[in-house]
C-alpha atoms as a PDB file:
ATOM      1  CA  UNK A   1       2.939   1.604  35.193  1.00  0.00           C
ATOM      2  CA  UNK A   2       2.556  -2.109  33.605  1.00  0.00           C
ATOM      3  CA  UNK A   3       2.905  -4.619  35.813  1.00  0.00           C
ATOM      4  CA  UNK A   4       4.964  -6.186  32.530  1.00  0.00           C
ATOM      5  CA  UNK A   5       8.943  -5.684  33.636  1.00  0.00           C
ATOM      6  CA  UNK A   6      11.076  -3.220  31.598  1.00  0.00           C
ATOM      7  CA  UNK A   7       7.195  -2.222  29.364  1.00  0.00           C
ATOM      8  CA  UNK A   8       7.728  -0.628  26.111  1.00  0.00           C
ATOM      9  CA  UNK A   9       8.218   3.351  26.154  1.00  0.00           C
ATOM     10  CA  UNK A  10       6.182   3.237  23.123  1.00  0.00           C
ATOM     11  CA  UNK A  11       3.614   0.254  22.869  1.00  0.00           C
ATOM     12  CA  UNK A  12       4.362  -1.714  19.061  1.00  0.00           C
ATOM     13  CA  UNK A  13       1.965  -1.715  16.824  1.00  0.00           C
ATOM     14  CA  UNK A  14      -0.750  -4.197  17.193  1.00  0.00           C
ATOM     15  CA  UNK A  15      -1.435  -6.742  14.893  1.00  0.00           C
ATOM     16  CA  UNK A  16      -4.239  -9.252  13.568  1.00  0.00           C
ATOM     17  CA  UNK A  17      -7.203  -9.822  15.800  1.00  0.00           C
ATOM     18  CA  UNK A  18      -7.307  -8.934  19.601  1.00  0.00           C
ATOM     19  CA  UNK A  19      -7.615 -11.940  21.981  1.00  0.00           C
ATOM     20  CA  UNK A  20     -10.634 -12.779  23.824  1.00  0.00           C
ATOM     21  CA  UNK A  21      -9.807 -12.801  27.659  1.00  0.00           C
ATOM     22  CA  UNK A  22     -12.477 -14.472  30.200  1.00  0.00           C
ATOM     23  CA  UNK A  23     -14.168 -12.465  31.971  1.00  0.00           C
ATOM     24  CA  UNK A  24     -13.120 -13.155  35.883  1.00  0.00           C
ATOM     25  CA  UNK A  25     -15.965 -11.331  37.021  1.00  0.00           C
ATOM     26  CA  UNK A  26     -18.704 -13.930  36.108  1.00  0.00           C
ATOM     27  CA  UNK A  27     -19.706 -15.998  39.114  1.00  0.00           C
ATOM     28  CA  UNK A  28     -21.323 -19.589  38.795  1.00  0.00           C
ATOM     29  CA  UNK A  29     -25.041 -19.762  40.376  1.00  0.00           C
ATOM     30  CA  UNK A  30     -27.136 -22.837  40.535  1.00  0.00           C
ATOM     31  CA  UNK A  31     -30.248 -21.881  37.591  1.00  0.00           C
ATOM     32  CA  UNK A  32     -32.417 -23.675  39.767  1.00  0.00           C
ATOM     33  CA  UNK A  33     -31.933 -22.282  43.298  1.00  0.00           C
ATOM     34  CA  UNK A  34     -30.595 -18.803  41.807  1.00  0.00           C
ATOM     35  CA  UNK A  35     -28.919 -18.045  45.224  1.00  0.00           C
ATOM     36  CA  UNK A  36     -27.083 -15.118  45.350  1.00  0.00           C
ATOM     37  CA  UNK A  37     -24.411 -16.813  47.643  1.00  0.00           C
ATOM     38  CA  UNK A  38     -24.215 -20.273  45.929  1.00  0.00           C
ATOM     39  CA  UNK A  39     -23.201 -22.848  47.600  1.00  0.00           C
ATOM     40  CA  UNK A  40     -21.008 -25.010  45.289  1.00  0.00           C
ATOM     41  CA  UNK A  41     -19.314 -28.248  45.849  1.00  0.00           C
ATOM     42  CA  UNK A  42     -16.356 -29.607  43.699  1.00  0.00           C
ATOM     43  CA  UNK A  43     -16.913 -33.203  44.017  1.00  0.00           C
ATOM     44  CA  UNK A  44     -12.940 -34.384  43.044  1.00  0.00           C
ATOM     45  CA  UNK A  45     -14.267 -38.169  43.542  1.00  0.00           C
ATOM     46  CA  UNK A  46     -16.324 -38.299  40.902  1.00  0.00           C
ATOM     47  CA  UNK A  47     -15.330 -35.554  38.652  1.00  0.00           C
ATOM     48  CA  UNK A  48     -18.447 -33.537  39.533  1.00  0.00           C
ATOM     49  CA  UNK A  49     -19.477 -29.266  39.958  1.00  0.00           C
ATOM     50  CA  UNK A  50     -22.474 -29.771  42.420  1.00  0.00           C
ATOM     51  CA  UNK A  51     -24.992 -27.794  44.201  1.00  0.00           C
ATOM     52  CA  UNK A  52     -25.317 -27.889  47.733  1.00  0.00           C
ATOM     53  CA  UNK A  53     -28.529 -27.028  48.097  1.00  0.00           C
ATOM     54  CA  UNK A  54     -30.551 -29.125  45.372  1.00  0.00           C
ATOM     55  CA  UNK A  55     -27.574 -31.272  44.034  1.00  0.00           C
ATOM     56  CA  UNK A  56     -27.729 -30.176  40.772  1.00  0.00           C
ATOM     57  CA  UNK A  57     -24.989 -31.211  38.804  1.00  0.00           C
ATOM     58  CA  UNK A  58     -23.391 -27.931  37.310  1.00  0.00           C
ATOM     59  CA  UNK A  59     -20.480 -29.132  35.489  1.00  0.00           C
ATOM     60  CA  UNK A  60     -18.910 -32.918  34.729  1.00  0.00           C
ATOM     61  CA  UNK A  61     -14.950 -33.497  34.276  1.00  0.00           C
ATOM     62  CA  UNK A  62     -13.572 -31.008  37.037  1.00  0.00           C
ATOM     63  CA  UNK A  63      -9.793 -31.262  37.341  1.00  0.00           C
ATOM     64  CA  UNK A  64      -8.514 -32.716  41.086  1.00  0.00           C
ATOM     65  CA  UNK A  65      -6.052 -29.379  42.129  1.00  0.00           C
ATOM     66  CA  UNK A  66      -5.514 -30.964  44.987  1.00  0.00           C
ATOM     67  CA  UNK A  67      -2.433 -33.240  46.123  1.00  0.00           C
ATOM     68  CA  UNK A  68      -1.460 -35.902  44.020  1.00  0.00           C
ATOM     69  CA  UNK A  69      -0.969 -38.122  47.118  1.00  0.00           C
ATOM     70  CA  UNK A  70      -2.008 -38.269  50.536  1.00  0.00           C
ATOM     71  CA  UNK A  71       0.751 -37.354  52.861  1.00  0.00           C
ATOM     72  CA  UNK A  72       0.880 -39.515  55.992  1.00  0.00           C
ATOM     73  CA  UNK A  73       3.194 -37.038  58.167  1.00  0.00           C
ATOM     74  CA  UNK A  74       0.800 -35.504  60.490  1.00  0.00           C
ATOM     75  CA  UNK A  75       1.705 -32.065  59.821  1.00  0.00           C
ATOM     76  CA  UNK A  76       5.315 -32.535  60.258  1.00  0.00           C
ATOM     77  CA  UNK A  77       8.652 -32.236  57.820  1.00  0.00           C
ATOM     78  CA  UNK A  78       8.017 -31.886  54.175  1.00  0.00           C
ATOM     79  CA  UNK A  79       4.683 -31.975  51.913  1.00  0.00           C
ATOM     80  CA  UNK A  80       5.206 -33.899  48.949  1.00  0.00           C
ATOM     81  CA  UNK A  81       2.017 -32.345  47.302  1.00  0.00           C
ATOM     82  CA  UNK A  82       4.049 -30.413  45.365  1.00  0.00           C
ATOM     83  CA  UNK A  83       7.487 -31.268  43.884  1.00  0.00           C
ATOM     84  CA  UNK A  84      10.375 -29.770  42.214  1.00  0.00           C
ATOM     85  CA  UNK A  85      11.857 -26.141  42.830  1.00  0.00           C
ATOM     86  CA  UNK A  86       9.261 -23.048  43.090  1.00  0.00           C
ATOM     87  CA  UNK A  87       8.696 -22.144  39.484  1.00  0.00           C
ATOM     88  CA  UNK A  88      11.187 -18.613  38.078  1.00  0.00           C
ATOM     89  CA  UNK A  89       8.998 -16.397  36.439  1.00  0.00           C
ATOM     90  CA  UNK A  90      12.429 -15.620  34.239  1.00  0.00           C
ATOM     91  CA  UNK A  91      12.207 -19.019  32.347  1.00  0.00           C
ATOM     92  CA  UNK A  92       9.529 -19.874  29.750  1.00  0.00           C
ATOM     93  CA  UNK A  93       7.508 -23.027  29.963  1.00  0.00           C
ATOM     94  CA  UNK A  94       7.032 -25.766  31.996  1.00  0.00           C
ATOM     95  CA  UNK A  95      10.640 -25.742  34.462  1.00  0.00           C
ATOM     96  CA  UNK A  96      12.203 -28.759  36.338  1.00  0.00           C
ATOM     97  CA  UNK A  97      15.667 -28.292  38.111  1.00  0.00           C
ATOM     98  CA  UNK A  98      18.752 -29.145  35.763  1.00  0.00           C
ATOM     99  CA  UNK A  99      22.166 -29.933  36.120  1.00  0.00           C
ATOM    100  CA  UNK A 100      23.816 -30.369  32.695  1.00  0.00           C
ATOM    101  CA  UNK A 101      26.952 -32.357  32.988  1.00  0.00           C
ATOM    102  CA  UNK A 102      30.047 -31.369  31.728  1.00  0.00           C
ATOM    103  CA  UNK A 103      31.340 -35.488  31.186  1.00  0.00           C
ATOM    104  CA  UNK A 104      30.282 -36.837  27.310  1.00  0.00           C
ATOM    105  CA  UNK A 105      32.509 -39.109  26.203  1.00  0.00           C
ATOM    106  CA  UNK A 106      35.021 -36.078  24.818  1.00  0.00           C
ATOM    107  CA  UNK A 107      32.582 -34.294  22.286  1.00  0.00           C
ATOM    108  CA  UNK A 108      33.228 -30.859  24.157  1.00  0.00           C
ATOM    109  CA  UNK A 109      29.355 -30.653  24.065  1.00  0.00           C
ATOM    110  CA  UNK A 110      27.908 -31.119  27.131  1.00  0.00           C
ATOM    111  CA  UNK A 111      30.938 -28.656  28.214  1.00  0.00           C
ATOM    112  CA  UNK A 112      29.301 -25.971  25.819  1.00  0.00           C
ATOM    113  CA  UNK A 113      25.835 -26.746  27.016  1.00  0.00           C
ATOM    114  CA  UNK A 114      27.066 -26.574  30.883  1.00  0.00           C
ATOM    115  CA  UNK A 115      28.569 -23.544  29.885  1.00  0.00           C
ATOM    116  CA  UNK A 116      25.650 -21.647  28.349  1.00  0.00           C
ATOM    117  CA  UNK A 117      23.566 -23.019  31.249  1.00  0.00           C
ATOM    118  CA  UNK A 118      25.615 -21.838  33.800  1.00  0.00           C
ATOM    119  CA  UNK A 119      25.792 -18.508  32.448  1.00  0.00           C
ATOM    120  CA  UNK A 120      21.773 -18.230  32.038  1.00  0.00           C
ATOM    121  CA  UNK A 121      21.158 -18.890  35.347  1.00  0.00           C
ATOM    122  CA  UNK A 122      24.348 -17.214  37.665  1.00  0.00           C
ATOM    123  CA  UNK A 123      25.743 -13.567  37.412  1.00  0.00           C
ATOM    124  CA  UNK A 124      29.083 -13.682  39.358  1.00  0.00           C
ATOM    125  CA  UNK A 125      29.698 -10.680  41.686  1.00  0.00           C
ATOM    126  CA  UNK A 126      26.218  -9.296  41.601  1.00  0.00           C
ATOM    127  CA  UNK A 127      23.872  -9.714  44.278  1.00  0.00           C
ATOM    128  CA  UNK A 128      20.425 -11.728  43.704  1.00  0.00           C
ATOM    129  CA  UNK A 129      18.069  -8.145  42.925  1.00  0.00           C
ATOM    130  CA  UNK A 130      21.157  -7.473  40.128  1.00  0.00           C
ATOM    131  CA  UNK A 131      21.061 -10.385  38.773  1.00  0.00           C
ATOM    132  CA  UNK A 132      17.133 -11.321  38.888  1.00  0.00           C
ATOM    133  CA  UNK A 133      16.788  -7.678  37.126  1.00  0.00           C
ATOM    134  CA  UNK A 134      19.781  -8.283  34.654  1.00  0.00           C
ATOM    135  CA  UNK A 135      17.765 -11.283  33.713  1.00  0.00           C
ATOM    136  CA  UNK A 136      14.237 -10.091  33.258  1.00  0.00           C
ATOM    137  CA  UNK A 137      16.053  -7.229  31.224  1.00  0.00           C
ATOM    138  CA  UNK A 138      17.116 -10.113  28.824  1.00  0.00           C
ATOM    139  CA  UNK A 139      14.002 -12.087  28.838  1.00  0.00           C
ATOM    140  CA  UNK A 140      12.060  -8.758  27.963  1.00  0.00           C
ATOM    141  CA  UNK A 141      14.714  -8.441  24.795  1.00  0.00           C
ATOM    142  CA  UNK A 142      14.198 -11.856  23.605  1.00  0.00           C
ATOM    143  CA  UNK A 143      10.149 -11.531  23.548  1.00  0.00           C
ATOM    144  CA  UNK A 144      10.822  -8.444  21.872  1.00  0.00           C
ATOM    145  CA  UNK A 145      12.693  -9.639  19.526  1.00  0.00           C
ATOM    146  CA  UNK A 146      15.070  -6.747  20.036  1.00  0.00           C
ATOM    147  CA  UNK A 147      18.780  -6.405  18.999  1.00  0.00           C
ATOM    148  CA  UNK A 148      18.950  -9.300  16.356  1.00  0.00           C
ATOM    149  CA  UNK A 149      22.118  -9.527  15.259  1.00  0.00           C
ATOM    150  CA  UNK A 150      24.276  -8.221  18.558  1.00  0.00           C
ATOM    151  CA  UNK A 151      26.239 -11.340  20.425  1.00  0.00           C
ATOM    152  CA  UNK A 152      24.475 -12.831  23.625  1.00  0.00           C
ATOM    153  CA  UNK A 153      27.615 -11.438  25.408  1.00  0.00           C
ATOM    154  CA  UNK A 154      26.888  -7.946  24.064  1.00  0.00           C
ATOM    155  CA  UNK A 155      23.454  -7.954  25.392  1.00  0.00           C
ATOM    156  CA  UNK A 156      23.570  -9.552  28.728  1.00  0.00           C
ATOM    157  CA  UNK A 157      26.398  -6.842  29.461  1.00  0.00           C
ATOM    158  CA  UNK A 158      24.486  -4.050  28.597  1.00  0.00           C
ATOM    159  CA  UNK A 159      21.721  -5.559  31.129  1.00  0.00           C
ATOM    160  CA  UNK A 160      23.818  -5.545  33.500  1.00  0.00           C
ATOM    161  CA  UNK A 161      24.761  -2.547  33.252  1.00  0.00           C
ATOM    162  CA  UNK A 162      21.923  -1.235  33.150  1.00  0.00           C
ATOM    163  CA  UNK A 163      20.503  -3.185  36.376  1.00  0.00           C
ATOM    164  CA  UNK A 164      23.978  -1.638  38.704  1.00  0.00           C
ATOM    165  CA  UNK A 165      22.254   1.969  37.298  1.00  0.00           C
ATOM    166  CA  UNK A 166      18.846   1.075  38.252  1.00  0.00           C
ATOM    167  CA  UNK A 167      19.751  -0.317  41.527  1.00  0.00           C
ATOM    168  CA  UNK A 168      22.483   3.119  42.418  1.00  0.00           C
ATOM    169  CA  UNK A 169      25.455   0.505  42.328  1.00  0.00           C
ATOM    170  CA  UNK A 170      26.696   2.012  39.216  1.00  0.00           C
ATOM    171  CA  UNK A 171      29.659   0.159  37.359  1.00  0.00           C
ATOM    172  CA  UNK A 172      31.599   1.647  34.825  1.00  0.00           C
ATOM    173  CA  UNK A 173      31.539   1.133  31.108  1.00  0.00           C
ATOM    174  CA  UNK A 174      35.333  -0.176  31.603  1.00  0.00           C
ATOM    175  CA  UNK A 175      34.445  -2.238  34.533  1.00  0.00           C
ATOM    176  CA  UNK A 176      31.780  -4.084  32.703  1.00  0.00           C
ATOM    177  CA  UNK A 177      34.431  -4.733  29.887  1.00  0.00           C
ATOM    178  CA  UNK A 178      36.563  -5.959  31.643  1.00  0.00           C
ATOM    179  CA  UNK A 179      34.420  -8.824  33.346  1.00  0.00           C
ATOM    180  CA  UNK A 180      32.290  -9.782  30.325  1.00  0.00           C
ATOM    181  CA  UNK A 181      35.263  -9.272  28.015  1.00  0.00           C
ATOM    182  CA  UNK A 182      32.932  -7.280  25.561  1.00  0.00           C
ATOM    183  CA  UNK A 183      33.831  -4.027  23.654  1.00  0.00           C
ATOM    184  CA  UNK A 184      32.475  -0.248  25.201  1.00  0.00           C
ATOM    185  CA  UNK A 185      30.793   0.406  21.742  1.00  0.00           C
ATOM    186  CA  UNK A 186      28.959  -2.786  21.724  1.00  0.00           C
ATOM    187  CA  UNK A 187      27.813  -2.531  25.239  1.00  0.00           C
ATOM    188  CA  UNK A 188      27.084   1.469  24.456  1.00  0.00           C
ATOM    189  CA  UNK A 189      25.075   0.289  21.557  1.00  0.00           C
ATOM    190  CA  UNK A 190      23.398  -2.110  22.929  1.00  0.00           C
ATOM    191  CA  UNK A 191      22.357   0.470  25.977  1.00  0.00           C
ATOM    192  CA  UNK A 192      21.623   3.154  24.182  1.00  0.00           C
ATOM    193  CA  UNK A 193      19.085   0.602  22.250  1.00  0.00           C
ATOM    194  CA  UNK A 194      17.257  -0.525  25.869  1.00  0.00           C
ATOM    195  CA  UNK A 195      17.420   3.023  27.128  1.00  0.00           C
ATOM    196  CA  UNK A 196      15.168   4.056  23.639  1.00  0.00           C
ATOM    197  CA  UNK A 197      12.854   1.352  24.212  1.00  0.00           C
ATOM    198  CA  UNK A 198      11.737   0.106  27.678  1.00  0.00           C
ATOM    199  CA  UNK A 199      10.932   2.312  30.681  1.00  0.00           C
ATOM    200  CA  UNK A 200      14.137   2.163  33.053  1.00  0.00           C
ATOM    201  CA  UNK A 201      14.896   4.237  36.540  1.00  0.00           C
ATOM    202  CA  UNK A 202      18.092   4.464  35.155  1.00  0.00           C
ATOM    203  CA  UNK A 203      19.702   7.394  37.099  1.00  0.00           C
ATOM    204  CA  UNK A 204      22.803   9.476  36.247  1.00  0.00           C
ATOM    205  CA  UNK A 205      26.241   8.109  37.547  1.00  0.00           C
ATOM    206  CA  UNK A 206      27.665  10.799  39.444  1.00  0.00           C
ATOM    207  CA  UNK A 207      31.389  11.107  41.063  1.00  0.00           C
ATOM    208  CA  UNK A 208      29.705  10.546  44.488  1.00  0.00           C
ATOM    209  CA  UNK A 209      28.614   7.198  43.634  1.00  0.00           C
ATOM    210  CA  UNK A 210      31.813   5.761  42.831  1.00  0.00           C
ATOM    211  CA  UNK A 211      33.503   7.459  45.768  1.00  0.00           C
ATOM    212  CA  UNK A 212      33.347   5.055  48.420  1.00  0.00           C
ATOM    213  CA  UNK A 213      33.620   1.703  46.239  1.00  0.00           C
ATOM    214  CA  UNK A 214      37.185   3.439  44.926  1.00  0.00           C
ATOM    215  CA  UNK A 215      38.467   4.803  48.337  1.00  0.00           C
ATOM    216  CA  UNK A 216      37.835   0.775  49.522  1.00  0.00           C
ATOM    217  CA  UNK A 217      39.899  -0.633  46.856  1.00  0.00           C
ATOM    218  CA  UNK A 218      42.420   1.789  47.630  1.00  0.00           C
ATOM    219  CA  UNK A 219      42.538   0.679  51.036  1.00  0.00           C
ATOM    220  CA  UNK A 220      42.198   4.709  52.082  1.00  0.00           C
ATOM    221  CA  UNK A 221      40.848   6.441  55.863  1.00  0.00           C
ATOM    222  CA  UNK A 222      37.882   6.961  56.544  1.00  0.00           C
ATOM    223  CA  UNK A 223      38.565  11.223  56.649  1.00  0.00           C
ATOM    224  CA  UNK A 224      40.165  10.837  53.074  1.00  0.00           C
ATOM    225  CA  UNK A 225      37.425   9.293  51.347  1.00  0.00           C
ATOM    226  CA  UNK A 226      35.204  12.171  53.438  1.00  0.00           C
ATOM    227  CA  UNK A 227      37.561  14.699  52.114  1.00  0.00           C
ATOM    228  CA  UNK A 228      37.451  13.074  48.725  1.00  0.00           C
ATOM    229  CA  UNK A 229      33.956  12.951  48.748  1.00  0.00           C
ATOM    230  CA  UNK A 230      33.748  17.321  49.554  1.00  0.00           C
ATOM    231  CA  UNK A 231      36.196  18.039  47.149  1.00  0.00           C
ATOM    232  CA  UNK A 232      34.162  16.454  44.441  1.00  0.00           C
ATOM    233  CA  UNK A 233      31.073  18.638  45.637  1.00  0.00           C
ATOM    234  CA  UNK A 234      33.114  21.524  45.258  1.00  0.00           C
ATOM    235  CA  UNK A 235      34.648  20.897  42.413  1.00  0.00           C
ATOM    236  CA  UNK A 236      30.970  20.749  40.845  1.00  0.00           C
ATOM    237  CA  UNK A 237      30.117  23.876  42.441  1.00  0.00           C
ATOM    238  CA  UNK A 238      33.058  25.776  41.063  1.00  0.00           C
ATOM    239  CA  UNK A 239      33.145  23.761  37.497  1.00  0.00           C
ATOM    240  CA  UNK A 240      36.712  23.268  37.657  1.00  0.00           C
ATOM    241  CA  UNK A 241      36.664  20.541  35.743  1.00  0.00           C
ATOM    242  CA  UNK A 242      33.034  20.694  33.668  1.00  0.00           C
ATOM    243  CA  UNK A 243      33.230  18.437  30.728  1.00  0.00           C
ATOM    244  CA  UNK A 244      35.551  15.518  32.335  1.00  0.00           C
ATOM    245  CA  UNK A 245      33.452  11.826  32.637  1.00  0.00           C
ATOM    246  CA  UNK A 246      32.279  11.352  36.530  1.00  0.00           C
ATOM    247  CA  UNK A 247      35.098   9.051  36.811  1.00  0.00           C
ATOM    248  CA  UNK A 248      37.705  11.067  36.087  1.00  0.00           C
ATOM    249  CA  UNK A 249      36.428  13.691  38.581  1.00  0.00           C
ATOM    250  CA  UNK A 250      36.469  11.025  41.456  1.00  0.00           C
ATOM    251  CA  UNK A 251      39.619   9.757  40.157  1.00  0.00           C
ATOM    252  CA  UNK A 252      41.356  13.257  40.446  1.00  0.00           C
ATOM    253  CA  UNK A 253      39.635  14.228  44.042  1.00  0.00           C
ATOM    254  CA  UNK A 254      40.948  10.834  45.299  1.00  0.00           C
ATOM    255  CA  UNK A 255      44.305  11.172  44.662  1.00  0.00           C
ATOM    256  CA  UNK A 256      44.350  14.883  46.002  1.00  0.00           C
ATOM    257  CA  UNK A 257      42.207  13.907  49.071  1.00  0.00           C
ATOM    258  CA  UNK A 258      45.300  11.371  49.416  1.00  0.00           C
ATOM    259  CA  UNK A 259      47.932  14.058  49.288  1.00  0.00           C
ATOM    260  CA  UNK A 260      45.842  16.251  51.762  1.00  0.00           C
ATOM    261  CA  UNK A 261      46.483  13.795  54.751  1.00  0.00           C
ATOM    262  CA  UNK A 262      50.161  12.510  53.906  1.00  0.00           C
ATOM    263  CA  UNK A 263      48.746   9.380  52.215  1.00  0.00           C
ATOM    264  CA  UNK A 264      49.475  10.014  48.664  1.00  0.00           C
ATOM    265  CA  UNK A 265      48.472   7.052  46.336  1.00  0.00           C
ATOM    266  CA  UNK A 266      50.773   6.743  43.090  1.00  0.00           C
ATOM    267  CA  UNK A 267      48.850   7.853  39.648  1.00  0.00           C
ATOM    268  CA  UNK A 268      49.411   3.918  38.485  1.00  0.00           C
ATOM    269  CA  UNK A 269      47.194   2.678  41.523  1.00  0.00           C
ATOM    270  CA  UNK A 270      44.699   5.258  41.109  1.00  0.00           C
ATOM    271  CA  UNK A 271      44.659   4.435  37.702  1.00  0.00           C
ATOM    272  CA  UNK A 272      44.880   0.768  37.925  1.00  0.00           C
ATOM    273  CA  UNK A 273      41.118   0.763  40.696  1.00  0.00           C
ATOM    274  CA  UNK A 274      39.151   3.510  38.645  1.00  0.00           C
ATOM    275  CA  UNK A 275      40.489   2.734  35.086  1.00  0.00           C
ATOM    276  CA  UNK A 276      41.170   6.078  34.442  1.00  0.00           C
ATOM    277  CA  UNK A 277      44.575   6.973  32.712  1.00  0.00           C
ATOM    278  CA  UNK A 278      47.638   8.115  34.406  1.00  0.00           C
ATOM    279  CA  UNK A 279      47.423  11.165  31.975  1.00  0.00           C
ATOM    280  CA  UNK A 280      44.396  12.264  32.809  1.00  0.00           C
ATOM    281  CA  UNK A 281      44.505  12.177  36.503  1.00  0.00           C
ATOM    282  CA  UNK A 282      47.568  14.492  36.710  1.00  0.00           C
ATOM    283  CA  UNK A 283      45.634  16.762  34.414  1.00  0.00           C
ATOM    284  CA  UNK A 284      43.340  17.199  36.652  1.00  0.00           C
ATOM    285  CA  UNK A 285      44.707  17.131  39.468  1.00  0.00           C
ATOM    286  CA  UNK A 286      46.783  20.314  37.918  1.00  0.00           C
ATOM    287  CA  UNK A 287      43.240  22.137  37.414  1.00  0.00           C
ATOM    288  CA  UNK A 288      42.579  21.121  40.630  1.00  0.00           C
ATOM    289  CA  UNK A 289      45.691  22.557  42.256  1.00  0.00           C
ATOM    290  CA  UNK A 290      45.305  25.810  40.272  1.00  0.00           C
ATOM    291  CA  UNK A 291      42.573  26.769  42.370  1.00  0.00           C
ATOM    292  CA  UNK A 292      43.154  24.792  45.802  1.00  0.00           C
ATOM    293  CA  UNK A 293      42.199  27.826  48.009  1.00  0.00           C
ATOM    294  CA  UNK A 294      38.878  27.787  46.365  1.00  0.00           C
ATOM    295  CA  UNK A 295      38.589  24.192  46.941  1.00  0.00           C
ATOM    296  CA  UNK A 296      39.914  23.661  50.444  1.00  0.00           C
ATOM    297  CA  UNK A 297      38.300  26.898  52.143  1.00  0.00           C
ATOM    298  CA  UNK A 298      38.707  27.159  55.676  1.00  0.00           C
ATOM    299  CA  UNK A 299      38.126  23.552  56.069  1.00  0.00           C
ATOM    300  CA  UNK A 300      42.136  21.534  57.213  1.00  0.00           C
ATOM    301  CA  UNK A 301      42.948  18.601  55.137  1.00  0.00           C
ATOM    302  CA  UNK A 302      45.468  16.784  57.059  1.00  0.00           C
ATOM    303  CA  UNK A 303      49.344  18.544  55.839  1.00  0.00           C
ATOM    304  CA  UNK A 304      50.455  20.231  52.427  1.00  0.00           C
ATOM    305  CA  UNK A 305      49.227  19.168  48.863  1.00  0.00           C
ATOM    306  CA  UNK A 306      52.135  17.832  46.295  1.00  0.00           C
ATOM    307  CA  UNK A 307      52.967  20.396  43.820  1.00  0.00           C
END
């Protein structure tokens, strides 16, 4: 695979001339000596590419790499050699730290600026892998040239959703809505776009994936988010409810798993955590009651289901 992040599925087209790489395999012998091991000294005083073993002059107008001051510490605290913060591979150019303030005088410009820079460099709620691949997601859009005419909003969303996939911390469609405040069919759009194009190890969301994140928010045992968890496995097994969105499977599961052990969450909080409606929960759950001997086995779940 290309070491390039997110490569093309299908390389574009390329166009004018190709360009002329060096070749990094050529290695700089003295013509006189014709050593197979040169021995070549960078003479930084005077600008030099020397010989060591005839002094030939090789080359004139060498660049110093080297410090750009002498540090007098004696191996201790910091090396000021080097300055500024270690370079992000996700910004283009030449990069210095900056803080944009958000004070102008009352133009409401440097507000929009901190804004937008805030937002380019900090994905709330995500961890650092999330949001580093969220953002080299973008980047690879914007060389790309991808998606012209779809808002900034619209695109960063669908990275991230995409990122939670490739990572197996799935979010939901609504759950990304709701925190970037931009539309399913944009984001879906946008997805379905990045999915067609670049080479992703986007997996499928499954019921099992949201399981324990929704069982936490629901503030539910241990033994009912395992009992949760087997009900969804055998609801898959049986196909009691084929055709329903992963969601709404581990929506339904949850609340019966709740019922099973005398812990029965309301359809409005089970809605409210997996953003599934109150409709079709207690559809479900009715499909899933229908065959509950099926379901539960031999295996005790706690006390009696609610009818």
């Amino acid at each position: 695979m290309s070491n390039i992040p997110f490569p093309r599925l299908q390389p574009a087209v390329e166009q004018g001339p190709k360009q002329i790489l060096p070749d990094l395999n050529i290695r700089l012998i003295c013509p006189d000596c014709k050593n197979p091991v040169p021995n070549i000294i960078e003479e930084f005083a005077s600008g030099d590419l020397v010989c060591g073993d005839c002094g030939l002059v090789l080359g004139d107008r060498i660049i110093d790499t080297r410090s750009e001051w002498r540090t007098f510490a004696n191996d201790e605290g910091d090396d000021p050699s080097r300055v500024g913060a270690a370079a992000d591979p996700l910004l283009d150019g030449s990069q210095l730290d900056t803080i944009i303030s958000r004070r102008d005088g009352g133009s409401g410009t440097a507000r929009d600026l901190n804004k937008v820079h805030g937002r380019a460099n900090a994905v709330k709620g995500l961890t650092r892998l999330i949001a580093d691949i969220a953002k080299q997601l973008y980047k690879r859009v914007e060389e790309e040239k991808l998606l012209r005419g779809k808002s900034t909003e619209s695109i960063i969303a669908a990275c991230i959703f995409i990122a939670c996939r490739q990572e197996n911390v799935p979010r939901t469609f609504k759950e990304i809505c709701a925190i970037t405040r931009v539309p399913k069919k944009e984001i879906g759009r946008c997805f379905k776009t990045l999915i067609r194009t670049f080479e992703t190890n986007v997996t499928t969301m499954t019921s099992e994936d949201l399981m324990s994140r929704f069982c936490s928010r629901l503030h539910l045992r241990m033994e009912i988010q395992k009992a949760a968890l087997d009900l969804t496995i055998t609801t898959k097994s049986l196909g009691t409810l084929e055709g329903k969105s992963p969601v709404s499977v581990a929506a339904a599961c949850i609340y019966m798993a709740s019922c099973l052990y005398n812990q029965p969450q309301s359809t409005k909080d089970v809605s409210q955590v997996t953003g599934v409606s109150e409709v079709t929960i207690k559809n479900s759950y009715k499909l899933l009651y229908a065959v509950r001997e099926k379901l539960l086995g031999d295996k005790k779940y706690g006390v009696t289901m609610v009818d």
